[in-house]
C-alpha atoms as a PDB file:
ATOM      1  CA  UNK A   1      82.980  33.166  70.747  1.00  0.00           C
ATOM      2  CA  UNK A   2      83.312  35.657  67.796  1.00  0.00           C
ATOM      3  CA  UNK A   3      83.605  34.802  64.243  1.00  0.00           C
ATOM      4  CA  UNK A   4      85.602  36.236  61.284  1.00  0.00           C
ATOM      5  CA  UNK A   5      84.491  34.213  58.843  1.00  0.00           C
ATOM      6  CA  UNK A   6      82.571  36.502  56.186  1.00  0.00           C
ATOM      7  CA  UNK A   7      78.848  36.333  55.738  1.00  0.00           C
ATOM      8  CA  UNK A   8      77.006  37.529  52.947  1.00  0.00           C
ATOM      9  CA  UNK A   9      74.406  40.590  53.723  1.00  0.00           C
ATOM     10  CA  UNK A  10      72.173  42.723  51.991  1.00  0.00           C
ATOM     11  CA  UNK A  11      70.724  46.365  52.736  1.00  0.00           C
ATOM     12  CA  UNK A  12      67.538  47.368  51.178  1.00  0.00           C
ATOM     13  CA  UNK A  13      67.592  50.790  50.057  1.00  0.00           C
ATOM     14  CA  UNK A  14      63.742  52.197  49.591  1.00  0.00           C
ATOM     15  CA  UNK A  15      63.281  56.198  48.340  1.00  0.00           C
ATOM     16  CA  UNK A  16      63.278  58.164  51.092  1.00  0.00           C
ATOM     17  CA  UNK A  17      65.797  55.575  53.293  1.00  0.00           C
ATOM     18  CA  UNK A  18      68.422  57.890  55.157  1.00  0.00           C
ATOM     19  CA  UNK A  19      70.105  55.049  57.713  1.00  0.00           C
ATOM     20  CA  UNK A  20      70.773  53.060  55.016  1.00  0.00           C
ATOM     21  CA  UNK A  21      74.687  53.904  54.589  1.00  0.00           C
ATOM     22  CA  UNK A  22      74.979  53.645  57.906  1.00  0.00           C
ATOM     23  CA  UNK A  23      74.446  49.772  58.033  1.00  0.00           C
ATOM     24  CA  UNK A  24      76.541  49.556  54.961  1.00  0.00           C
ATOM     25  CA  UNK A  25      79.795  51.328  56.930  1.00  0.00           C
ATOM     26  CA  UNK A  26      78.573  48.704  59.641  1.00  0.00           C
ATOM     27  CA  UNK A  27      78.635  45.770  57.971  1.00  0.00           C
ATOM     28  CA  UNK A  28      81.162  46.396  55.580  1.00  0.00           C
ATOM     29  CA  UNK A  29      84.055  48.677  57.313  1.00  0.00           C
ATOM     30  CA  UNK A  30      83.250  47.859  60.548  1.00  0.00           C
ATOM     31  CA  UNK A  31      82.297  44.447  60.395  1.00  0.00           C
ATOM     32  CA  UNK A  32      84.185  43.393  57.535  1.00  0.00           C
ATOM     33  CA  UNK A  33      81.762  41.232  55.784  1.00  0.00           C
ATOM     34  CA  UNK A  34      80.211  41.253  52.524  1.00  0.00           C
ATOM     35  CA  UNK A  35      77.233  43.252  51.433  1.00  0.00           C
ATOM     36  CA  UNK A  36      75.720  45.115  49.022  1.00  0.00           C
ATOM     37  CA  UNK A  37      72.761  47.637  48.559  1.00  0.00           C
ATOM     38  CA  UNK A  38      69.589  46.328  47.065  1.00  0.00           C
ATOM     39  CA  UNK A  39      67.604  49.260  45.108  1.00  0.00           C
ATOM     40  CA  UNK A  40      63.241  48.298  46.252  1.00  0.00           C
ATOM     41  CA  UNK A  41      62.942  47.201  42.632  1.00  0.00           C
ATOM     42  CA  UNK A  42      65.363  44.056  42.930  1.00  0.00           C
ATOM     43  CA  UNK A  43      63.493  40.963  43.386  1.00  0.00           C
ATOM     44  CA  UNK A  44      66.443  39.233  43.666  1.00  0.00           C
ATOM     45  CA  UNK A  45      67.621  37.990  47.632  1.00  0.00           C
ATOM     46  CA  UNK A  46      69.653  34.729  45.844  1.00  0.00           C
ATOM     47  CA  UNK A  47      73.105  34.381  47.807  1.00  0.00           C
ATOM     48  CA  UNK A  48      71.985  36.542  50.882  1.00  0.00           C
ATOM     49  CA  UNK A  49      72.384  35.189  54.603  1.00  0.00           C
ATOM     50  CA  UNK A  50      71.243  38.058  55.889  1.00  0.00           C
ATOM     51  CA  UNK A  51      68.804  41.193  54.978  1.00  0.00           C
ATOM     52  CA  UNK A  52      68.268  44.221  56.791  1.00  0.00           C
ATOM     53  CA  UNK A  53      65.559  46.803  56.126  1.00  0.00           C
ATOM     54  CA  UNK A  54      66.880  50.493  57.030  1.00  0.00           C
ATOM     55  CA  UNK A  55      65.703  53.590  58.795  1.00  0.00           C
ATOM     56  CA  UNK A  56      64.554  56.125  57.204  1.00  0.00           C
ATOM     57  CA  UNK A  57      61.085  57.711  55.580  1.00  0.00           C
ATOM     58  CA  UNK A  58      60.241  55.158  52.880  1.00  0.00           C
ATOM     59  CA  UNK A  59      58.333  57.094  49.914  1.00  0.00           C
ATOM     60  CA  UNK A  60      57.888  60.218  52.190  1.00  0.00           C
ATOM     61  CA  UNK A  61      56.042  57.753  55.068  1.00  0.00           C
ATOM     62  CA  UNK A  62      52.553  58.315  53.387  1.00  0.00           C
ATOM     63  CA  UNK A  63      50.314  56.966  54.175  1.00  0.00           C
ATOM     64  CA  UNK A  64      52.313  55.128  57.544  1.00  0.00           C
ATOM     65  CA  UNK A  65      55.329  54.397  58.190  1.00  0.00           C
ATOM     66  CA  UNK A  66      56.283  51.370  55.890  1.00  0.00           C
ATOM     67  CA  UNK A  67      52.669  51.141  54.355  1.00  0.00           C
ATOM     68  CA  UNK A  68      54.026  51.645  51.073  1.00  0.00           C
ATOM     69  CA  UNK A  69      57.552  50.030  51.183  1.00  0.00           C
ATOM     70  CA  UNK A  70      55.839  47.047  51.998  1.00  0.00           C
ATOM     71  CA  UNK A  71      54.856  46.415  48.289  1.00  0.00           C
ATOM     72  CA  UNK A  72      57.849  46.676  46.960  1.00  0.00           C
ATOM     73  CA  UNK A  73      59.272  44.541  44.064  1.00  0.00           C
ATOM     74  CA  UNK A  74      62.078  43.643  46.524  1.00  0.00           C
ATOM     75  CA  UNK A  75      59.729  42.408  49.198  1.00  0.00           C
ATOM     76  CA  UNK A  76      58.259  39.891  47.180  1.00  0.00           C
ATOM     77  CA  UNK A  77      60.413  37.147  48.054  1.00  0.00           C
ATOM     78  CA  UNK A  78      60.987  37.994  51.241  1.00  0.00           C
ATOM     79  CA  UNK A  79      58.599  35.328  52.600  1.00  0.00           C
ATOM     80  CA  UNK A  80      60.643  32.824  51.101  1.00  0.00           C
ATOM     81  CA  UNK A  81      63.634  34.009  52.390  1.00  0.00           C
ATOM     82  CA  UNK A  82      62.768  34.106  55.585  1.00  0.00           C
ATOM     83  CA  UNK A  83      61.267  30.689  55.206  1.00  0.00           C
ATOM     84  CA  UNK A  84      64.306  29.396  54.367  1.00  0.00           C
ATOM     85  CA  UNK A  85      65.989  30.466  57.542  1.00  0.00           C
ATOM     86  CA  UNK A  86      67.958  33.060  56.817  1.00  0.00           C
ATOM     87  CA  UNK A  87      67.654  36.118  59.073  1.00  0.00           C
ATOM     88  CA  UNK A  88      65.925  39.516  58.737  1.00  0.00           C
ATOM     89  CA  UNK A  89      66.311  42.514  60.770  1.00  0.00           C
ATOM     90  CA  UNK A  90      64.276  45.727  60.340  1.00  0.00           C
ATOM     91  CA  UNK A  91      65.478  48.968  61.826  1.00  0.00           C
ATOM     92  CA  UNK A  92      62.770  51.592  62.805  1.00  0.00           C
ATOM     93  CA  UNK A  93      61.408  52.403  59.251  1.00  0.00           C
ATOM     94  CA  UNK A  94      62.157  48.498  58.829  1.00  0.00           C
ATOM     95  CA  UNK A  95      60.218  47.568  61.626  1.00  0.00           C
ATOM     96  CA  UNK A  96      57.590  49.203  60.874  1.00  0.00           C
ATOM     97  CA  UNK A  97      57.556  47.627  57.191  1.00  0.00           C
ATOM     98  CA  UNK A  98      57.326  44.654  58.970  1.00  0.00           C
ATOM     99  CA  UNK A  99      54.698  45.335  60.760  1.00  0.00           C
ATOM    100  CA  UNK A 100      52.969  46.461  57.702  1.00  0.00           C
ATOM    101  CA  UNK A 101      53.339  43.059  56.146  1.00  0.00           C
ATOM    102  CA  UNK A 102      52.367  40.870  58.861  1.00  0.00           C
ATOM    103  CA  UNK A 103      55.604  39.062  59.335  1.00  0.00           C
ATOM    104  CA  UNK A 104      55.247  40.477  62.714  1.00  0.00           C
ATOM    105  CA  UNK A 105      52.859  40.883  65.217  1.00  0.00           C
ATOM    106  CA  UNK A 106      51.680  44.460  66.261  1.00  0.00           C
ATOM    107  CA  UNK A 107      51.587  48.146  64.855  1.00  0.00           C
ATOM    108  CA  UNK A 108      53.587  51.586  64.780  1.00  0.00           C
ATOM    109  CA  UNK A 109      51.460  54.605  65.679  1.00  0.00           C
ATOM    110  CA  UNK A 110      52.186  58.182  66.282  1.00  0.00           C
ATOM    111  CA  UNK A 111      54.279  58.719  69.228  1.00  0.00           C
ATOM    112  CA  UNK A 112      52.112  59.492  72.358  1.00  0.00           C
ATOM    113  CA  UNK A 113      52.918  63.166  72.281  1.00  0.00           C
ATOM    114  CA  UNK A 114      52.617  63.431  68.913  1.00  0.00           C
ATOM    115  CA  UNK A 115      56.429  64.613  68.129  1.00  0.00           C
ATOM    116  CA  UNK A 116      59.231  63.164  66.305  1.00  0.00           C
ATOM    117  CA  UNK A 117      61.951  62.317  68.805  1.00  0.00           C
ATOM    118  CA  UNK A 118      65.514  62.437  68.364  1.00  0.00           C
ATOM    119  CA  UNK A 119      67.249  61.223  71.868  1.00  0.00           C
ATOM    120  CA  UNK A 120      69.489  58.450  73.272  1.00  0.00           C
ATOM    121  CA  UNK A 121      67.597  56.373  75.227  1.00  0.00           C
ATOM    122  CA  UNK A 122      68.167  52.698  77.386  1.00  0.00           C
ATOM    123  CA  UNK A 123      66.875  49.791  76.373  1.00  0.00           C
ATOM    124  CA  UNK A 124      67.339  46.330  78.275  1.00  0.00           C
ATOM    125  CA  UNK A 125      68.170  42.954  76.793  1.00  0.00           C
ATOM    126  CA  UNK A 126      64.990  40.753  77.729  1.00  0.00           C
ATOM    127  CA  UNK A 127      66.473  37.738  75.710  1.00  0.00           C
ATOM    128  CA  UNK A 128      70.140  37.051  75.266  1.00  0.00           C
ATOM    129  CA  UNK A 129      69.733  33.299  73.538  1.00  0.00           C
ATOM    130  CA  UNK A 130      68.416  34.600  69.931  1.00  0.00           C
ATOM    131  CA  UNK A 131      69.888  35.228  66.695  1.00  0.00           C
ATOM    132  CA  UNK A 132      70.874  38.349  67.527  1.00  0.00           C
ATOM    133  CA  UNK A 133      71.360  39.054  71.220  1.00  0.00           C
ATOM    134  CA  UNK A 134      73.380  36.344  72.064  1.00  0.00           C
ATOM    135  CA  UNK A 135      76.454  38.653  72.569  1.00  0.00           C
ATOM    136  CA  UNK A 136      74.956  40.190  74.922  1.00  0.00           C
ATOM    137  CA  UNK A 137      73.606  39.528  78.455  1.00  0.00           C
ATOM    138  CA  UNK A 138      69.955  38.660  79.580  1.00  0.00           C
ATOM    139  CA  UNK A 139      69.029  42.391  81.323  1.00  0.00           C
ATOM    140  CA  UNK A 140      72.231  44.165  79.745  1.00  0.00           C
ATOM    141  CA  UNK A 141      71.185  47.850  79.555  1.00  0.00           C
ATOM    142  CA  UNK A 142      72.117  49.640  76.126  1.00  0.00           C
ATOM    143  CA  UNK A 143      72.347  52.955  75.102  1.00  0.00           C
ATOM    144  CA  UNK A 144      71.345  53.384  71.587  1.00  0.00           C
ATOM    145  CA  UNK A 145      69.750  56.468  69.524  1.00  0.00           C
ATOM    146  CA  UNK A 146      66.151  56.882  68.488  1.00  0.00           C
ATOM    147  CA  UNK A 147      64.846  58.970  65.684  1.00  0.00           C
ATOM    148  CA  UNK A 148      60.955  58.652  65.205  1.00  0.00           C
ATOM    149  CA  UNK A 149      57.889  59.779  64.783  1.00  0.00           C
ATOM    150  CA  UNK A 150      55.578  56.837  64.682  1.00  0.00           C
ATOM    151  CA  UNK A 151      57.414  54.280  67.231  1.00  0.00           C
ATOM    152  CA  UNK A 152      54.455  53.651  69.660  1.00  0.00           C
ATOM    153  CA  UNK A 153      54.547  49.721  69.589  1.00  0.00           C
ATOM    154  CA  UNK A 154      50.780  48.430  69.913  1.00  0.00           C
ATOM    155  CA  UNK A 155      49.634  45.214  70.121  1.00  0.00           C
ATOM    156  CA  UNK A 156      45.953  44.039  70.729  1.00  0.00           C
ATOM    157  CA  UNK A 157      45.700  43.083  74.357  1.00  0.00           C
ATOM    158  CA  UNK A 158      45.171  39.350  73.750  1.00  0.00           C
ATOM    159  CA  UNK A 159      47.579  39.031  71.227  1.00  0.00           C
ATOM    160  CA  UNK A 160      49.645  41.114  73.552  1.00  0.00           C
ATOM    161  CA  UNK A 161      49.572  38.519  76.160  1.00  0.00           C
ATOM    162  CA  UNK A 162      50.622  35.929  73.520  1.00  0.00           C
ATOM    163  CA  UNK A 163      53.610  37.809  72.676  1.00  0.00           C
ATOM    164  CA  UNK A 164      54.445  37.624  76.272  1.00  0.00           C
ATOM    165  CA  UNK A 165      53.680  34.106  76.955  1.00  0.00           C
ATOM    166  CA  UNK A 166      56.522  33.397  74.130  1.00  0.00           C
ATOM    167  CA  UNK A 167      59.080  35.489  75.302  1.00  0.00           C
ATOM    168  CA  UNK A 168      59.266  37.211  71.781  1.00  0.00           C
ATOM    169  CA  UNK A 169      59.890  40.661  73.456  1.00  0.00           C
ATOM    170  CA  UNK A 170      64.039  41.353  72.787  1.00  0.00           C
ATOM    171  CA  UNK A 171      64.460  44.526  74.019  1.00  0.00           C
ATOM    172  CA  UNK A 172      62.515  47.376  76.820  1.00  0.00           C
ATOM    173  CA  UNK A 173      62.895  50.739  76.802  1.00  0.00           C
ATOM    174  CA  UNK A 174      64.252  51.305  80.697  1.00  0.00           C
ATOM    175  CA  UNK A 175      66.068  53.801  82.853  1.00  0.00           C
ATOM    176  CA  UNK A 176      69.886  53.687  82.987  1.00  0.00           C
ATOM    177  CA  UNK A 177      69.705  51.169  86.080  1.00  0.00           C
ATOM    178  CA  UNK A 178      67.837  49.052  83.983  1.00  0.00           C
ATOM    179  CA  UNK A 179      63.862  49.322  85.424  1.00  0.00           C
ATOM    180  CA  UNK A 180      60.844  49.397  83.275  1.00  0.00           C
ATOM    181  CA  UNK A 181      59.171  52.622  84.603  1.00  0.00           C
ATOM    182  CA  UNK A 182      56.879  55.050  82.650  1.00  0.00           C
ATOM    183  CA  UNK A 183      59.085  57.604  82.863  1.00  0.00           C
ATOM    184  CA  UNK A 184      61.772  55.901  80.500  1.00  0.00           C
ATOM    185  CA  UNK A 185      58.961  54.733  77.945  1.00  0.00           C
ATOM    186  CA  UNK A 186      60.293  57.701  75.199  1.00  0.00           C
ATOM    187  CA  UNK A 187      56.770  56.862  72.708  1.00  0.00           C
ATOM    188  CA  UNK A 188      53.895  55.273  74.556  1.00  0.00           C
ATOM    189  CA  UNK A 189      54.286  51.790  73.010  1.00  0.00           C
ATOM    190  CA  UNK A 190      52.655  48.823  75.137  1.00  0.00           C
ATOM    191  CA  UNK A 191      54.757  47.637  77.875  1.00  0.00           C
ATOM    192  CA  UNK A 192      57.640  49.840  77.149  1.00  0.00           C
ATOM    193  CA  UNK A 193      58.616  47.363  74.170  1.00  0.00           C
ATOM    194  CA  UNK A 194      61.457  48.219  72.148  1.00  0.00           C
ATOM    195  CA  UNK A 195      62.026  45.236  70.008  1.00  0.00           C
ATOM    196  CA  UNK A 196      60.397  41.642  69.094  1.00  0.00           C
ATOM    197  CA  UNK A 197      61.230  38.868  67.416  1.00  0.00           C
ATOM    198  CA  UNK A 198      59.367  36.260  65.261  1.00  0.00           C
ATOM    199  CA  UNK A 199      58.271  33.075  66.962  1.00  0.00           C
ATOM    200  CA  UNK A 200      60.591  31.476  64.651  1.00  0.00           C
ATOM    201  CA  UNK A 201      63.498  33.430  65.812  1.00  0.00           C
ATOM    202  CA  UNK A 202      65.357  34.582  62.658  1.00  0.00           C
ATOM    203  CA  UNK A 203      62.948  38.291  62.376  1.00  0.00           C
ATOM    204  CA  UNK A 204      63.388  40.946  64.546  1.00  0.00           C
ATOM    205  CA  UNK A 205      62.517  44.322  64.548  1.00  0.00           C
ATOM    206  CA  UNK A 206      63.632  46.765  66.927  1.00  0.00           C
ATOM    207  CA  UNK A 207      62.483  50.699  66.732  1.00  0.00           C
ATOM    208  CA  UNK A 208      66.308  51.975  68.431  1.00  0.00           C
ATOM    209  CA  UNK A 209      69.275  52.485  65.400  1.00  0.00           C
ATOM    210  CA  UNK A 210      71.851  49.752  66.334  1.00  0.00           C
ATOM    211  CA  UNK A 211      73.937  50.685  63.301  1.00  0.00           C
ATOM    212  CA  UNK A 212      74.495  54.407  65.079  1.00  0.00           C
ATOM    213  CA  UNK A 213      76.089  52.992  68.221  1.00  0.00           C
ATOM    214  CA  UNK A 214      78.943  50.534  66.700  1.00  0.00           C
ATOM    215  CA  UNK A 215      81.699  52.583  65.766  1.00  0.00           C
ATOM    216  CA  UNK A 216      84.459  52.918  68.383  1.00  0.00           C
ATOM    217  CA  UNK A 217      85.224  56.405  67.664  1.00  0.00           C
ATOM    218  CA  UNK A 218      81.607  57.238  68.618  1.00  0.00           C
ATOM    219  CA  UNK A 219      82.245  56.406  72.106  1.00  0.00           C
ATOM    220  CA  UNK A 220      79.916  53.927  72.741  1.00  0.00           C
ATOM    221  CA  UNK A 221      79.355  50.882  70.666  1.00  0.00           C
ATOM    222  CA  UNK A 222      76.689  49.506  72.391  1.00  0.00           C
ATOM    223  CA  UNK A 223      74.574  48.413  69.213  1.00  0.00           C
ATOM    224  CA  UNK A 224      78.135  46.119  68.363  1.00  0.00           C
ATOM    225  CA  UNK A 225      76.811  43.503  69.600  1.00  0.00           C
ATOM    226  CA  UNK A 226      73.757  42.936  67.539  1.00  0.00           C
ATOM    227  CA  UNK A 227      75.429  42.471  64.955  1.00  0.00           C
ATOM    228  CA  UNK A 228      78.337  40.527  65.783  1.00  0.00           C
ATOM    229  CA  UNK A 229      75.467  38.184  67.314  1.00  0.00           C
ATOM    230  CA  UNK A 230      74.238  37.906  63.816  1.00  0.00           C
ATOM    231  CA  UNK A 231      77.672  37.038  62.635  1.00  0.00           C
ATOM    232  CA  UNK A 232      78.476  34.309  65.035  1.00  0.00           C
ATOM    233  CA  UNK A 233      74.660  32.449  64.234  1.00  0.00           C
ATOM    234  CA  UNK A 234      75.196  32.630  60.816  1.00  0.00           C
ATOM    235  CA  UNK A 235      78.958  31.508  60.865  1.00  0.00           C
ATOM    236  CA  UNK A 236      77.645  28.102  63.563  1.00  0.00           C
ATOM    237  CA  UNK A 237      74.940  27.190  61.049  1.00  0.00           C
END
C-alpha cells in the first residue's frame, strides 16, 4: 500500500556531484515530497527522515571514489543520524562514500577492465522485505543505468561469507531472465553484487542510478519503486 503523506528528505550535494538534480526532480516533482539540497559544508541533518548521497565524482574522485567526501563537514553527524533510525541511501559515488567510512562493509575498486562504463544493465531483487525494496518482489529483475568507473564491489572472503549469512545483499547484477551468470557481471565485483544493506536495515548502497529510471516519460521506471518503498517505511513508522 502506497503513501502520500509527505516525508522530509535531504540530498547532499559534494563538488564534483552530477546526479544530484536528478534525485531532487525525483523526490520532489516526481515524488512529491519535501526536500532540499544540503551543500558538504552543512552539518546540519535536524528535521530529515531521509538522506541520500548522490552520484557523481566527489572532489574530482582523488584519491578514490568517495575517499575525500567522506570527511566532509556534512558527514559528521551522519552516524547519529543513522543511529537514530532514519534511513540513508548512497547512489554509486554515495556508495562508495560509504564504503569509505565504514558504515558499510566492503570496497569500490577499478572496474575489472579498467573502463568507465555507461550501459543499462539487470539487476535482481534478492530482498523484497527492507526499507527500500519492499515495493518490489523477491527476484524482480530491473533495468536500471550504470555510470562508473570504480564499481567492482569487494569484500574480504570471510567477511564476504558474513554478508551472505545475513542476507544483506539487496540487489545482483543478472541477465534479463534473471540468472546470476558471469557474463551479466558489467564490473567484476564479488558475487555479481549490486547493492547491500546495513545489518540494521535503514543503509543501503547500491552502485545502479535508481533516480534515472523513475520518470514515466523515460519509458521505464523501474528504479520507482525504491523510492516509493522508502516512502511507505517512513510514512508506517
Amino acid at each position: 500500500m502506497t503513501s502520500n503523506k509527505p516525508t522530509d528528505w535531504g540530498v547532499v550535494v559534494f563538488p564534483g556531484s552530477n546526479n544530484d538534480h536528478d534525485a531532487l526532480d525525483v523526490i520532489g516533482r516526481i515524488k512529491n515530497q519535501n526536500v532540499s539540497e544540503i551543500w558538504h559544508q552543512d552539518e546540519n541533518l535536524s528535521g530529515l527522515q531521509a538522506l541520500l548521497l548522490p552520484g557523481g565524482f566527489s572532489f574530482g574522485d582523488y584519491l578514490r571514489g568517495g575517499a575525500i567526501a567522506r570527511f566532509s563537514p556534512a558527514m559528521k553527524n551522519l552516524p547519529d543520524f543513522i543511529h537514530d533510525h532514519h534511513l540513508v541511501i548512497g547512489i554509486c559515488n554515495g556508495f562508495q562514500v560509504l564504503t569509505e567510512m565504514g558504515i558499510l562493509p566492503g570496497s569500490l575498486m577499478r572496474n575489472a577492465d579498467l573502463r568507465f562504463i555507461h550501459e543499462e544493465i539487470y539487476i535482481r531483487v534478492e530482498r523484497a522485505d527492507t526499507a527500500f525494496t519492499n515495493c518490489y518482489q523477491q527476484g524482480q529483475v530491473l533495468k536500471i543505468p550504470i555510470a562508473h568507473n570504480e564499481g567492482n564491489y569487494y569484500i574480504p572472503p570471510d567477511e564476504l561469507k558474513v554478508l551472505e549469512d545475513r542476507h544483506q545483499v539487496v540487489f545482483r547484477y543478472c541477465d534479463r531472465d534473471g540468472n546470476i551468470t558471469d557474463r551479466s557481471n558489467p564490473n567484476g565485483s564479488v558475487n555479481n553484487i549490486a547493492g547491500i544493506i546495513n545489518q540494521q536495515g535503514n543503509v543501503m548502497g547500491m552502485m545502479p542510478h535508481p533516480e534515472r529510471r523513475c520518470d514515466p516519460l523515460l519509458g521505464n521506471p523501474d528504479g520507482d519503486g525504491l523510492f516509493q518503498s522508502m516512502i511507505d517505511h517512513i510514512s508506517r513508522d
